[in-house]
C-alpha atoms as a PDB file:
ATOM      1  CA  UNK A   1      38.318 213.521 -74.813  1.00  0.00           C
ATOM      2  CA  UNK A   2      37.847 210.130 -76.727  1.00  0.00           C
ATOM      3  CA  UNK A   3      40.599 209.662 -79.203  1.00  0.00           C
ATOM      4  CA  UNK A   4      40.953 206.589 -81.294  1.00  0.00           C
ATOM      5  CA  UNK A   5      44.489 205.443 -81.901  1.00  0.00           C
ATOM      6  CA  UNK A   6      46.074 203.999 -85.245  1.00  0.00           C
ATOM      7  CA  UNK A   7      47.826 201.078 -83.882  1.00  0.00           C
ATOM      8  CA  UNK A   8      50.778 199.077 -85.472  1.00  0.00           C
ATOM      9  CA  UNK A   9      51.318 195.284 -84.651  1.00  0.00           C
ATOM     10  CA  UNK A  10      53.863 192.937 -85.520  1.00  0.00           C
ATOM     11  CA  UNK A  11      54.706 189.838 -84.922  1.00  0.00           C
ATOM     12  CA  UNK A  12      57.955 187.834 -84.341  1.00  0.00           C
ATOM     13  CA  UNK A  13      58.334 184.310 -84.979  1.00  0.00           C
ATOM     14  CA  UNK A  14      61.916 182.125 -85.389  1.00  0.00           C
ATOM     15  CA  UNK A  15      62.522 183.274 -89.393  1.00  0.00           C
ATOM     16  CA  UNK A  16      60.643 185.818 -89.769  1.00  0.00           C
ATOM     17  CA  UNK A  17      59.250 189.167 -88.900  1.00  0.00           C
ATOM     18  CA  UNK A  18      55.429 189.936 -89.821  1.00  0.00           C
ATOM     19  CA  UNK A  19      54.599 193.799 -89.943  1.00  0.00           C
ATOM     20  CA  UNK A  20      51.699 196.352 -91.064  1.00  0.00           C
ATOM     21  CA  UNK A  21      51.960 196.441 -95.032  1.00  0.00           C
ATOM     22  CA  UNK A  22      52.803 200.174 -94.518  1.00  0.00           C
ATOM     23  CA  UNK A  23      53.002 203.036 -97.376  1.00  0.00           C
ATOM     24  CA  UNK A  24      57.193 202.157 -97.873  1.00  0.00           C
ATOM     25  CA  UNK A  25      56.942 198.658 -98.543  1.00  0.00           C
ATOM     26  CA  UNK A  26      54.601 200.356-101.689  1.00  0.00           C
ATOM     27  CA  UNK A  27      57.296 200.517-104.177  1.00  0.00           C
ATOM     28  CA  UNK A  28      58.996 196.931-103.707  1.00  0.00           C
ATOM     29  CA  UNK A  29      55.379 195.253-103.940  1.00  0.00           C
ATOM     30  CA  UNK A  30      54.680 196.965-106.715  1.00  0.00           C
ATOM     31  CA  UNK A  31      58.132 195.551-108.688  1.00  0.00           C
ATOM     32  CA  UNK A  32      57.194 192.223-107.656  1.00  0.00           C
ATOM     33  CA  UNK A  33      53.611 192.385-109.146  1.00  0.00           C
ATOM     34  CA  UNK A  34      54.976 193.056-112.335  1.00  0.00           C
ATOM     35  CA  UNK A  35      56.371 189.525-112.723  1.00  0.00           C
ATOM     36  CA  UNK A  36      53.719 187.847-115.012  1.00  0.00           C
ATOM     37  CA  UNK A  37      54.277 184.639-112.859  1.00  0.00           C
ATOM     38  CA  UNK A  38      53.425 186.149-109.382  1.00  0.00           C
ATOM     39  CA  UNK A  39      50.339 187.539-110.684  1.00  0.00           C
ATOM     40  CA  UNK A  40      49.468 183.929-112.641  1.00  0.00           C
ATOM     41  CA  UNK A  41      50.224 182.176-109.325  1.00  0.00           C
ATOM     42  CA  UNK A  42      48.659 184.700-107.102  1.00  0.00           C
ATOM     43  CA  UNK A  43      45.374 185.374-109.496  1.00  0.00           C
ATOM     44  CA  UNK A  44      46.357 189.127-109.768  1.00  0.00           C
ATOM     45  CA  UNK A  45      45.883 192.022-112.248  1.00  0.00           C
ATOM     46  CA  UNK A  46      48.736 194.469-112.646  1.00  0.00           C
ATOM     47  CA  UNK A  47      48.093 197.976-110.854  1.00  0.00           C
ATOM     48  CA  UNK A  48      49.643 200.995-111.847  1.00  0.00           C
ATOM     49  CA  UNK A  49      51.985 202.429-108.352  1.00  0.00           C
ATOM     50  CA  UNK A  50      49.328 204.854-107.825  1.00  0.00           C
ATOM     51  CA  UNK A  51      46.611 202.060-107.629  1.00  0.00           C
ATOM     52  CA  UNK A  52      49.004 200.129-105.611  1.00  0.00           C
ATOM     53  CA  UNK A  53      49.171 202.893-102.880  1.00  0.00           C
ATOM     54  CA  UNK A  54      45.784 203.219-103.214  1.00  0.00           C
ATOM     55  CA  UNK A  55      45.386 199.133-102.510  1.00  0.00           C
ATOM     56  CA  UNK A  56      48.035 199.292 -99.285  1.00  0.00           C
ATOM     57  CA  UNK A  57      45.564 201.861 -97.563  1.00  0.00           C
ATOM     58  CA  UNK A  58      42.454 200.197 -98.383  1.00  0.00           C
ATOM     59  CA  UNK A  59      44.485 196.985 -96.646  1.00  0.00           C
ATOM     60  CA  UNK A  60      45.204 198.600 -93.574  1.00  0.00           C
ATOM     61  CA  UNK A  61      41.860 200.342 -93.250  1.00  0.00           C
ATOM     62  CA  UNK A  62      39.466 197.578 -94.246  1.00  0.00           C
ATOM     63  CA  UNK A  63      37.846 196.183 -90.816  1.00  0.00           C
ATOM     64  CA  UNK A  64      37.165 192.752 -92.971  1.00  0.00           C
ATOM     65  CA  UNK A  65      41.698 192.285 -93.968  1.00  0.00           C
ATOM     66  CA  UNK A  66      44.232 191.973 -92.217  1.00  0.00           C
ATOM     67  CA  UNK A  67      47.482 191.711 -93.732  1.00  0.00           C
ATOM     68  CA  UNK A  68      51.355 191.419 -93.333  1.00  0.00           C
ATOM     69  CA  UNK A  69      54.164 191.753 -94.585  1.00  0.00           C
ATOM     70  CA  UNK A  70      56.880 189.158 -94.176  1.00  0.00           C
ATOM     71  CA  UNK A  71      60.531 190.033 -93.565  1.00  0.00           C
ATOM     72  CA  UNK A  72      62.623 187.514 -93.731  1.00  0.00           C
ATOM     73  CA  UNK A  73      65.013 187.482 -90.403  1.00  0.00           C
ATOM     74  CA  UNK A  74      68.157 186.727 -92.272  1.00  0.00           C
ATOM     75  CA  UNK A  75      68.359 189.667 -94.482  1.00  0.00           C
ATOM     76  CA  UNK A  76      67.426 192.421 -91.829  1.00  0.00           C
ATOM     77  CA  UNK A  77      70.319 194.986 -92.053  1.00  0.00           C
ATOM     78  CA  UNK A  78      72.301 195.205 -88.409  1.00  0.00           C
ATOM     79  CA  UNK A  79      69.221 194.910 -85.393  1.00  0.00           C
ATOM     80  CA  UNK A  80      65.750 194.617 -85.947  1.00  0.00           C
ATOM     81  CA  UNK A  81      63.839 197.806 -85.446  1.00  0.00           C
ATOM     82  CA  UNK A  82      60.392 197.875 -84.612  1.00  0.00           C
ATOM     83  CA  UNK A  83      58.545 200.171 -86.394  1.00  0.00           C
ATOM     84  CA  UNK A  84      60.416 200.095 -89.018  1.00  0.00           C
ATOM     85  CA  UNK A  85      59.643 199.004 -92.822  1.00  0.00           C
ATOM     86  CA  UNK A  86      62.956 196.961 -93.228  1.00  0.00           C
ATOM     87  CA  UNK A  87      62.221 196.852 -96.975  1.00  0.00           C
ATOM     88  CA  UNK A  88      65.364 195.008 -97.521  1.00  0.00           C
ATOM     89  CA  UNK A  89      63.838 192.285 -95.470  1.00  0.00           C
ATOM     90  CA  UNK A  90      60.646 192.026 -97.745  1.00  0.00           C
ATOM     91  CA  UNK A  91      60.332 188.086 -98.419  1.00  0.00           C
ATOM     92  CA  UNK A  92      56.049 188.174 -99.530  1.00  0.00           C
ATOM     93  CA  UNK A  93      53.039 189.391 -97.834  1.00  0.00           C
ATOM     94  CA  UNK A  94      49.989 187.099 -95.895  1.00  0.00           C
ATOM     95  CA  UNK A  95      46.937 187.854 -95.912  1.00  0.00           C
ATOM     96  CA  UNK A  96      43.350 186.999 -94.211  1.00  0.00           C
ATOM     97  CA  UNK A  97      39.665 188.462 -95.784  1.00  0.00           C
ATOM     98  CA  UNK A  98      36.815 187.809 -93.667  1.00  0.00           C
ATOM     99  CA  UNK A  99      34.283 187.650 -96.700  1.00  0.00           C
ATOM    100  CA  UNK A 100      31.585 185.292 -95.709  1.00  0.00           C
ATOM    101  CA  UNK A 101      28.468 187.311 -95.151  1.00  0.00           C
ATOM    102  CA  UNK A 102      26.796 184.619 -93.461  1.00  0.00           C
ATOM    103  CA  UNK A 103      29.188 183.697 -90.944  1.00  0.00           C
ATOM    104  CA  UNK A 104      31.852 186.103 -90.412  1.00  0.00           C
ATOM    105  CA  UNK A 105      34.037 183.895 -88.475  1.00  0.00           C
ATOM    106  CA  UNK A 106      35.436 182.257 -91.642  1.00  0.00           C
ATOM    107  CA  UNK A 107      38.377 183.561 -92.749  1.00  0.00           C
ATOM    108  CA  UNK A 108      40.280 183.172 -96.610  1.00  0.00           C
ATOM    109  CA  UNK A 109      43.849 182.667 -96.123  1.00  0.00           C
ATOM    110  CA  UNK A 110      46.615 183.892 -98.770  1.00  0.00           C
ATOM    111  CA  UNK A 111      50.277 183.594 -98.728  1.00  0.00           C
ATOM    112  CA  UNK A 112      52.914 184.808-101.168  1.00  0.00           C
ATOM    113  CA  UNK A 113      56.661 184.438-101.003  1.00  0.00           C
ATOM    114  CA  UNK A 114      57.872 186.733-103.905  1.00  0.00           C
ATOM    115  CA  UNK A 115      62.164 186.684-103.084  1.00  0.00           C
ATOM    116  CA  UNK A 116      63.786 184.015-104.578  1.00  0.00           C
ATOM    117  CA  UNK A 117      66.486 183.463-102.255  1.00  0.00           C
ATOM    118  CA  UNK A 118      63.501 183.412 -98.975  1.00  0.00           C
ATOM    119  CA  UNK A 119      61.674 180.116-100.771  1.00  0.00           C
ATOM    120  CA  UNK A 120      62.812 177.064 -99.666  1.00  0.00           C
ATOM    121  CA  UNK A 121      63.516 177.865 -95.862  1.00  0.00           C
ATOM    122  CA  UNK A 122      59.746 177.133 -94.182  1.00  0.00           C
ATOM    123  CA  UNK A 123      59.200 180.999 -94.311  1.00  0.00           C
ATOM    124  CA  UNK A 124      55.346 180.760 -95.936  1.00  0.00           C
ATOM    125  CA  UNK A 125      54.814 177.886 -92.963  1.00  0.00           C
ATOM    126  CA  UNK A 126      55.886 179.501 -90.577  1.00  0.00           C
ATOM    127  CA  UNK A 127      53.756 183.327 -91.969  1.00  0.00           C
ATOM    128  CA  UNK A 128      50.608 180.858 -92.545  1.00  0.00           C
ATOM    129  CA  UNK A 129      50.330 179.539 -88.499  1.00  0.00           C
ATOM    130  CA  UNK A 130      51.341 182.391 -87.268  1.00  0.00           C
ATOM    131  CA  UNK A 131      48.868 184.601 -89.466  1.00  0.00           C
ATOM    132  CA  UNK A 132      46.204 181.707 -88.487  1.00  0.00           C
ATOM    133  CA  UNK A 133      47.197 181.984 -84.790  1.00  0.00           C
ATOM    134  CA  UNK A 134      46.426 186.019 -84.761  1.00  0.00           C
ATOM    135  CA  UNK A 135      43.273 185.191 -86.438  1.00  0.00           C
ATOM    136  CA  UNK A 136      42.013 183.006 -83.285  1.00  0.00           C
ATOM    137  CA  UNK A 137      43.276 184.942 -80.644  1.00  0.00           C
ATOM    138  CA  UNK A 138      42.074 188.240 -82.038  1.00  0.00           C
ATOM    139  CA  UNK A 139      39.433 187.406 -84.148  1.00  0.00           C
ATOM    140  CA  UNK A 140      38.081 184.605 -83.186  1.00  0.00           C
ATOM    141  CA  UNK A 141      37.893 182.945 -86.571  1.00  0.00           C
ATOM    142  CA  UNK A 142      37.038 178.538 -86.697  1.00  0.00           C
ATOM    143  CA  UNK A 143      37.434 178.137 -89.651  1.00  0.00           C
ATOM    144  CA  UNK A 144      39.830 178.880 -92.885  1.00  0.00           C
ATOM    145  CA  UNK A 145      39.603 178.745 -96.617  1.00  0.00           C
ATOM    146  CA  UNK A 146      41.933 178.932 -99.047  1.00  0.00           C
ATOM    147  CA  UNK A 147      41.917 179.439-102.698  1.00  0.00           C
ATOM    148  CA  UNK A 148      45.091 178.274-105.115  1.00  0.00           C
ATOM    149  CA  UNK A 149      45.485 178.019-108.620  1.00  0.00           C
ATOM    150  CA  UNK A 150      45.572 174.152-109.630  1.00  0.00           C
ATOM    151  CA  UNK A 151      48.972 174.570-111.388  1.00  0.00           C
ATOM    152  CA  UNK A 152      50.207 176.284-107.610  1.00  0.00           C
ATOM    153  CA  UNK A 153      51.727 173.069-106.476  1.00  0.00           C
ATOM    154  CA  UNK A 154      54.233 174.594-103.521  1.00  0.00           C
ATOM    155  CA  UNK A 155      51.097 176.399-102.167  1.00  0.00           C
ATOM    156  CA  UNK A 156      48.713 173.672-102.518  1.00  0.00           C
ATOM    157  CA  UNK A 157      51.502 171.497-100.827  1.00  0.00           C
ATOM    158  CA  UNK A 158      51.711 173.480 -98.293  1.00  0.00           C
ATOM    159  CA  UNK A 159      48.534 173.811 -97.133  1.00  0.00           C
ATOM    160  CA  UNK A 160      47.565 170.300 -97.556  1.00  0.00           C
ATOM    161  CA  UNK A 161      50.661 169.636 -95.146  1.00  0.00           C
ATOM    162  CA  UNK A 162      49.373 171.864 -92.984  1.00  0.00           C
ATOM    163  CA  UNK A 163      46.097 170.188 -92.752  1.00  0.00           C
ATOM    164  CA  UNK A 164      43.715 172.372 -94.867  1.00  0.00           C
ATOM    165  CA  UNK A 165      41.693 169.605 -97.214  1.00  0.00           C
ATOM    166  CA  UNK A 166      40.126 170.006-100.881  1.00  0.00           C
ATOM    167  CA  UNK A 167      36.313 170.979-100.624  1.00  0.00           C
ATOM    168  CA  UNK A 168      35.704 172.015-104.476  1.00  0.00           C
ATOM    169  CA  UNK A 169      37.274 172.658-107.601  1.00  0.00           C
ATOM    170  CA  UNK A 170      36.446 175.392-110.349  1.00  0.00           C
ATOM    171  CA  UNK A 171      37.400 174.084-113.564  1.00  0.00           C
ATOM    172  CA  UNK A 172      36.317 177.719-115.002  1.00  0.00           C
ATOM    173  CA  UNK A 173      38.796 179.630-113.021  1.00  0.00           C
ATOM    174  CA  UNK A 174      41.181 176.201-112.476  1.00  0.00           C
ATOM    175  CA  UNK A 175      41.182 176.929-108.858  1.00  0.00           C
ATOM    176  CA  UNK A 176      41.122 174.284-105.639  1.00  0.00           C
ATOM    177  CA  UNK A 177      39.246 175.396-102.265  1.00  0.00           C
ATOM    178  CA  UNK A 178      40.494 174.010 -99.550  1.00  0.00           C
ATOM    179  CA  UNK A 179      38.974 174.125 -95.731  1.00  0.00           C
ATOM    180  CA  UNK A 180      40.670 174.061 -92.301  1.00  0.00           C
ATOM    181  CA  UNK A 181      38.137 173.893 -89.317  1.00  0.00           C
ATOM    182  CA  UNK A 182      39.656 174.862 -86.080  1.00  0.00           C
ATOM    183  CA  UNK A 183      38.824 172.217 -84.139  1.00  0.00           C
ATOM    184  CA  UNK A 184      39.423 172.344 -80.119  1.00  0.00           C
ATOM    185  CA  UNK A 185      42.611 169.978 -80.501  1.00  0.00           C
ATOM    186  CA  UNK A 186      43.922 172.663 -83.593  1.00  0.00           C
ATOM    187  CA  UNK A 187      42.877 175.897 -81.819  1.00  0.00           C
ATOM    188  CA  UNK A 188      45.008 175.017 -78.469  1.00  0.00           C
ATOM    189  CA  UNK A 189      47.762 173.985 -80.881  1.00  0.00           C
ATOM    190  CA  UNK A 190      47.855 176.727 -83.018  1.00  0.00           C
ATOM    191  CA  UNK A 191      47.459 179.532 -79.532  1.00  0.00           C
ATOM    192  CA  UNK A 192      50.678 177.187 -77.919  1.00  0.00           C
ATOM    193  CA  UNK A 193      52.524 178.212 -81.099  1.00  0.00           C
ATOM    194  CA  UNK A 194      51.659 181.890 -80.081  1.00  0.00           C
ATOM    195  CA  UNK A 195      53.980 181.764 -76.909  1.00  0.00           C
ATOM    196  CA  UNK A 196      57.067 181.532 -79.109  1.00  0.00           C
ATOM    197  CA  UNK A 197      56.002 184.685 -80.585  1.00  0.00           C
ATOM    198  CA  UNK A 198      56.958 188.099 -79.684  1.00  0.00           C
ATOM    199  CA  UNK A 199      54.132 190.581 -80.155  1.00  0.00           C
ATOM    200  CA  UNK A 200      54.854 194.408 -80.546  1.00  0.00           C
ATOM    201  CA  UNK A 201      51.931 196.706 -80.402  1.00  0.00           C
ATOM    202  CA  UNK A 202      52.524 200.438 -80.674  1.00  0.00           C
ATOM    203  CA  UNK A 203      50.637 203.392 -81.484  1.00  0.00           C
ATOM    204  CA  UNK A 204      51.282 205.678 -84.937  1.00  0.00           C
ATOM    205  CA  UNK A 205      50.559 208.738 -86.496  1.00  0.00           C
ATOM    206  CA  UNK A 206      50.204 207.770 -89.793  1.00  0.00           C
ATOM    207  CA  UNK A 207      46.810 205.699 -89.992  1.00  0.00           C
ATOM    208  CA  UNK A 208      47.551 204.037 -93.597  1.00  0.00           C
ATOM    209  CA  UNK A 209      50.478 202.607 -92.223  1.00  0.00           C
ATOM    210  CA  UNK A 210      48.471 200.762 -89.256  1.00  0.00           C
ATOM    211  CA  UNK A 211      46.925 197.486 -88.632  1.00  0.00           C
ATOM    212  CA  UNK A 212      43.159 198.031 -87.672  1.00  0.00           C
ATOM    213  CA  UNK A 213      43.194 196.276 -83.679  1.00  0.00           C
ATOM    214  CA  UNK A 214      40.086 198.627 -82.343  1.00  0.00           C
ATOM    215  CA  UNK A 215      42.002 199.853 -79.241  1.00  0.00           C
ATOM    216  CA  UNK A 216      41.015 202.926 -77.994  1.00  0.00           C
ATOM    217  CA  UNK A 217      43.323 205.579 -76.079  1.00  0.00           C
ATOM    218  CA  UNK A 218      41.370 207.935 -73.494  1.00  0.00           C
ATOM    219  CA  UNK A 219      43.227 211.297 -73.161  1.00  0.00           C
END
C-alpha cells in the first residue's frame, strides 16, 4: 500500500527558527493582523479568526506557497523542540507564491517581522536567504520578485541590500517591484549559506499543520 505522508520541515539558521505555519500559531497571527499598520505595510485585509484558520490551511496545502513561520531564537522558552509551535517565539512569517503562469520558476518573496522587540537584530535577512535558499534547492526557482509598499522603507531597504533591484512602479496601488535573478555566482552563494543550516524533516498526522515536500512513504 501507497500512502502519502504529511511532512513537516523546518529550518535552523543562527537567530532564528523557520517552521510550518501550523493551526497554533492561528491565534497570535491573527492579533497581529489586527494592527492597522501591519496590514498597511503588508497590503492586507483584516480576516475574521475563522477566515484566518481557514487561510493557514490553504497555506500549507497550496502546491504553488510555501510559507514559514519565524521564531526568533532568543525568546524560545528552555530547549528548542522540534515539532513544536513555540508560539512564544513567533517574530513574523515568510513567505514564497509561485504565481507566474508562464514560467513557474519565478517565485514572489514576502517577509514580515510583526514583534517589536525581534526588529532590529537581522532576523527578516537572515528568514529572506534562507527562505530563498529552500526555494533553489527544492524548487528550483531563478528568479525572485518582490512587491513593497513605496512608504515600506525597512523592507525596501532590505531587499535592495540584498541585491533585489527596482523593475516597475504602480503609482495606482503605490507599490515597487523589485527582481532578483539567480545567477550561477548567487545560486552557489545562496546553497553555501544552506550548510550552516540545520534541516529537520519529519512526518505528521495532522496535514494542515504540514509543509507540502511531495515525499512519499511506501508501507
Amino acid at each position: 500500500m501507497v500512502t502519502t505522508m504529511a511532512m513537516k520541515v523546518s529550518l535552523e539558521g543562527k537567530i532564528v527558527v523557520l517552521v510550518p505555519y501550523m493551526a497554533a500559531h492561528v491565534p497570535k497571527y491573527h492579533r497581529w493582523m489586527q494592527d492597522s499598520a501591519l496590514l498597511q505595510a503588508t497590503g492586507s485585509e483584516p480576516l475574521s479568526l475563522e477566515q484566518e484558520y481557514e487561510m493557514q490551511i490553504s497555506w500549507t496545502q497550496d502546491p504553488n506557497k510555501r510559507t514559514f513561520i519565524v521564531l526568533d531564537k532568543d525568546l524560545i522558552n528552555g530547549e528548542l523542540a522540534y515539532g513544536e509551535p513555540h508560539v512564544e517565539a513567533m517574530a513574523g512569517d515568510v513567505n514564497i507564491y509561485m504565481n507566474d503562469v508562464d514560467d513557474p520558476k519565478v517565485a514572489e518573496v514576502e517577509i514580515m517581522i510583526a514583534e517589536s522587540k525581534s526588529r532590529g537584530k537581522g532576523i527578516g535577512k537572515e528568514s529572506v536567504l534562507m527562505m530563498m535558499a529552500y526555494a533553489i534547492k527544492n524548487l528550483e526557482i531563478h528568479k525572485f520578485t518582490a512587491k513593497i509598499g513605496d512608504s515600506n522603507t525597512a523592507s525596501l531597504s532590505l531587499f535592495r541590500k540584498l541585491g533585489f533591484e527596482d523593475s516597475s512602479y504602480s503609482g495606482i496601488f503605490k507599490e515597487v517591484t523589485l527582481e532578483y535573478m539567480v545567477t550561477n555566482l548567487r545560486r552557489a552563494e545562496l546553497l553555501k549559506l544552506l550548510e550552516d543550516v540545520i534541516t529537520h524533516t519529519y512526518s505528521s498526522d495532522n496535514p494542515s499543520d504540514s509543509l507540502l515536500t511531495g515525499e512519499t512513504c511506501i508501507a
